[in-house]
N, C-alpha and C. Protein backbone atom coordinates (compact mmCIF):
# COMPACT_ATOMS: atom_id res chain seq x y z
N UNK A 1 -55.76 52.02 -10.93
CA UNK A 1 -54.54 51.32 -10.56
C UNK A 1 -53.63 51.19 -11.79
N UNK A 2 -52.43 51.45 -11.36
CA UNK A 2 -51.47 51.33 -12.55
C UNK A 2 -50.96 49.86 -12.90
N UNK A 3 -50.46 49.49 -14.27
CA UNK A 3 -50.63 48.18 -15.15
C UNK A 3 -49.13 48.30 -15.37
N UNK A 4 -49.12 47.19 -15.84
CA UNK A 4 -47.49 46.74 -15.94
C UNK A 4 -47.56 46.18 -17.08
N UNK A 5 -46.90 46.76 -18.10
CA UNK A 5 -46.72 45.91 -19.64
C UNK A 5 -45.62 45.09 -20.00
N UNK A 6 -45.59 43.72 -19.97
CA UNK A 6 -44.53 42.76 -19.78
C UNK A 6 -44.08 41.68 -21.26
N UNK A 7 -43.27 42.46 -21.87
CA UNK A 7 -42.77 41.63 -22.96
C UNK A 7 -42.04 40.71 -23.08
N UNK A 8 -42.34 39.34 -23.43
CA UNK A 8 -40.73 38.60 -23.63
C UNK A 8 -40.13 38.13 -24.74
N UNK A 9 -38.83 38.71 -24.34
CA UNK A 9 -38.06 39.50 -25.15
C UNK A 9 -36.49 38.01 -25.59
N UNK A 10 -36.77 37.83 -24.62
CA UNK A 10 -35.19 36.91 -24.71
C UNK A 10 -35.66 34.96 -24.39
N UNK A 11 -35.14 34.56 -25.16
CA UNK A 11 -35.66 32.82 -25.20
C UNK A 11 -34.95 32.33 -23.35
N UNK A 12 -35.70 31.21 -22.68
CA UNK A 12 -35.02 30.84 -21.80
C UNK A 12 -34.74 29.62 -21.25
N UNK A 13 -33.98 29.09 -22.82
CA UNK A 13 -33.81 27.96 -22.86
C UNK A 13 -32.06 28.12 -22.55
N UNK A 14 -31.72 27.84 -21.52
CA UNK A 14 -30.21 27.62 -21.12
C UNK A 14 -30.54 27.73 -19.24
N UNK A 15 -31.84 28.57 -19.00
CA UNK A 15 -31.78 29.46 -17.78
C UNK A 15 -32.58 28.46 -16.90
N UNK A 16 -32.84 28.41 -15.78
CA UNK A 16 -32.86 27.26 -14.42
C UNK A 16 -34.46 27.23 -14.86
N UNK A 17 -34.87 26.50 -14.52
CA UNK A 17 -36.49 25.55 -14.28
C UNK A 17 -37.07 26.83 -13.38
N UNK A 18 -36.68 27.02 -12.55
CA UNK A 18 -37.39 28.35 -11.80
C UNK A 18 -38.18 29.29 -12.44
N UNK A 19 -36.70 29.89 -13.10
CA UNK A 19 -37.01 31.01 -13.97
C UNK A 19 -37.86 30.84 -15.34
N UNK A 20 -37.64 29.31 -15.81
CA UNK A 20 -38.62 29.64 -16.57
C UNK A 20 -39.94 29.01 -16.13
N UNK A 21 -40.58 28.72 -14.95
CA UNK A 21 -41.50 28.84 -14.21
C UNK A 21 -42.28 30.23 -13.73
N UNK A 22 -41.18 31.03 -13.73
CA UNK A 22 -41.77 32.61 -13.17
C UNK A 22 -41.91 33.03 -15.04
N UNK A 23 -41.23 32.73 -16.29
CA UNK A 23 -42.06 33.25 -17.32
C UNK A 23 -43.54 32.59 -17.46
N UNK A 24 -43.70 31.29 -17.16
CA UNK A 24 -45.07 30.75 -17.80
C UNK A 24 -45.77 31.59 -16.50
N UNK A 25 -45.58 31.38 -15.54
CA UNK A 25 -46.17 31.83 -14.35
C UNK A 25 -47.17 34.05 -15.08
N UNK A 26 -45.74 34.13 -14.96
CA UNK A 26 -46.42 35.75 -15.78
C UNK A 26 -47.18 35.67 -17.03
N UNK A 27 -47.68 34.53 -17.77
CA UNK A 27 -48.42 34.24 -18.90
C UNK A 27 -47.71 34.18 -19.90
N UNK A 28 -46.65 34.33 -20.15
CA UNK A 28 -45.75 34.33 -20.89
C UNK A 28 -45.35 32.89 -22.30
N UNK A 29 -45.71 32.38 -22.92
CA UNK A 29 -45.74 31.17 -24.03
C UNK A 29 -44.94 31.57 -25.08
N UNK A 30 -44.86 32.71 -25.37
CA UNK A 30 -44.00 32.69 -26.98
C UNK A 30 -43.37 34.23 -26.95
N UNK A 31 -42.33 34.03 -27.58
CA UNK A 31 -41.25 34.90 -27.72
C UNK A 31 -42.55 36.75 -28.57
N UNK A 32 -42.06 37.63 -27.90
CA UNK A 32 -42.41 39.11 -28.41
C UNK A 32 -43.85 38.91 -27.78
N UNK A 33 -44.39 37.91 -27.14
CA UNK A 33 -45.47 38.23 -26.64
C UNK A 33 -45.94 39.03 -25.08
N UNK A 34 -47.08 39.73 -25.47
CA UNK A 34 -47.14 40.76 -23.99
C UNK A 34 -48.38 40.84 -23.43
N UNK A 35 -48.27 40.68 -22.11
CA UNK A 35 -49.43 40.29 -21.19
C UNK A 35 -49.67 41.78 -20.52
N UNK A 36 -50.55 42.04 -19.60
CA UNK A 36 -50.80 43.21 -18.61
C UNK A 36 -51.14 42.73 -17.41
N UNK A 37 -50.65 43.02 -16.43
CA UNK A 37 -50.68 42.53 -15.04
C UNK A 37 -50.88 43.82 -14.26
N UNK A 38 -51.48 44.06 -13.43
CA UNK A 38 -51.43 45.07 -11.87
C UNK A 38 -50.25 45.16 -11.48
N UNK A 39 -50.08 46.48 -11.52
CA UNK A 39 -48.78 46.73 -10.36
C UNK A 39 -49.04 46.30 -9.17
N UNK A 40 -48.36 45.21 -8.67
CA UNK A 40 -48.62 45.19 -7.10
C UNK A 40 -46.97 44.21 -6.98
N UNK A 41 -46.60 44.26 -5.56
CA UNK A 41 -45.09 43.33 -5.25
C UNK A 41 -44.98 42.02 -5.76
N UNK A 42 -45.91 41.10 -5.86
CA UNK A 42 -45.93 40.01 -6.37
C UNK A 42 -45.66 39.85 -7.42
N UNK A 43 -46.13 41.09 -8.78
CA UNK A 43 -45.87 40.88 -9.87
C UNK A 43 -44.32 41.60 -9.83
N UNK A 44 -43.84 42.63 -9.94
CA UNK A 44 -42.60 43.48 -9.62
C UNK A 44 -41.33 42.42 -8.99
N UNK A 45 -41.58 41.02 -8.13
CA UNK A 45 -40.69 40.30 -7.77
C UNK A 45 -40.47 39.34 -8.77
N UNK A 46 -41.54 38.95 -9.31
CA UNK A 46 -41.21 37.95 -10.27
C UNK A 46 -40.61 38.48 -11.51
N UNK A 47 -41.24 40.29 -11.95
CA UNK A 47 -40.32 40.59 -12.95
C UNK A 47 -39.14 41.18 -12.76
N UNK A 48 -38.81 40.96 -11.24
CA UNK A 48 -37.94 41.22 -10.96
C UNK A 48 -36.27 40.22 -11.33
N UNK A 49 -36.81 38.72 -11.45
CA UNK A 49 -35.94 37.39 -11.18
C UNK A 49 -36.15 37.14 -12.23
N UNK A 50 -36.22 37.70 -13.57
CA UNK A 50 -36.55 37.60 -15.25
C UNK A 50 -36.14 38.78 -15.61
N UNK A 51 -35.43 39.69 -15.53
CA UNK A 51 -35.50 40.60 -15.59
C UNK A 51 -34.52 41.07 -16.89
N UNK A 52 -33.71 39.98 -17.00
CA UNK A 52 -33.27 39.75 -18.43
C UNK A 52 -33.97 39.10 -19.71
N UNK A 53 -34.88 38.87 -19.77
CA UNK A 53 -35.66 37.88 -20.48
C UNK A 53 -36.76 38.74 -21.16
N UNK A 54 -37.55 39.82 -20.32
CA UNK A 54 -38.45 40.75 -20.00
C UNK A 54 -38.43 42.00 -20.31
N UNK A 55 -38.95 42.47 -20.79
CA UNK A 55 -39.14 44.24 -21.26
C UNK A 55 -40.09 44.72 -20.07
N UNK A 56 -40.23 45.33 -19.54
CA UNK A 56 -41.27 46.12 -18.78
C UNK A 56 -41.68 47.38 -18.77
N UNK A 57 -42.81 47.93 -19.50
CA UNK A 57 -43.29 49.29 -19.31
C UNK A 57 -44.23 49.61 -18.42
N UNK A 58 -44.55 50.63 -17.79
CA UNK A 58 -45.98 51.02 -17.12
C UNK A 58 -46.76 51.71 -17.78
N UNK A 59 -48.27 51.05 -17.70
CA UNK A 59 -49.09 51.89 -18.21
C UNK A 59 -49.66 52.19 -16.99
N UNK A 60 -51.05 53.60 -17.23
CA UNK A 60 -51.57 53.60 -16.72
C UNK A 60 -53.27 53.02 -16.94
C-alpha cells in the first residue's frame, strides 16, 4: 500500500481552530516535522483542508 509523506511546512497560528485540529489530528506538533500515513480518503481530505500549511509526497 502506498504512504503519504506529510510535512509541516507553514505555522498555523492566524488559521481557524479546525484547521489547526486537522494538523494535530495528522500528528503534526512542530514546524519541518514529518509523519507517514496510508494513502486512503480520510487522510487525502484532511490533507486536503491544510493544504497550505503541508508539503505532501508519496512514497511507496
Amino acid at each position: 500500500m502506498a504512504k503519504l509523506k506529510v510535512t509541516y511546512t507553514k505555522s498555523a497560528i492566524g488559521y481557524t481552530v479546525k484547521q489547526k485540529g486537522t494538523i494535530r489530528a495528522l500528528g503534526l506538533k512542530k514546524l519541518q516535522q514529518t509523519v507517514e500515513h496510508d494513502d486512503n480518503p480520510v487522510i487525502r481530505g484532511m490533507v486536503k483542508k491544510v493544504e497550505h500549511l503541508v508539503e505532501v509526497e508519496e512514497v511507496n
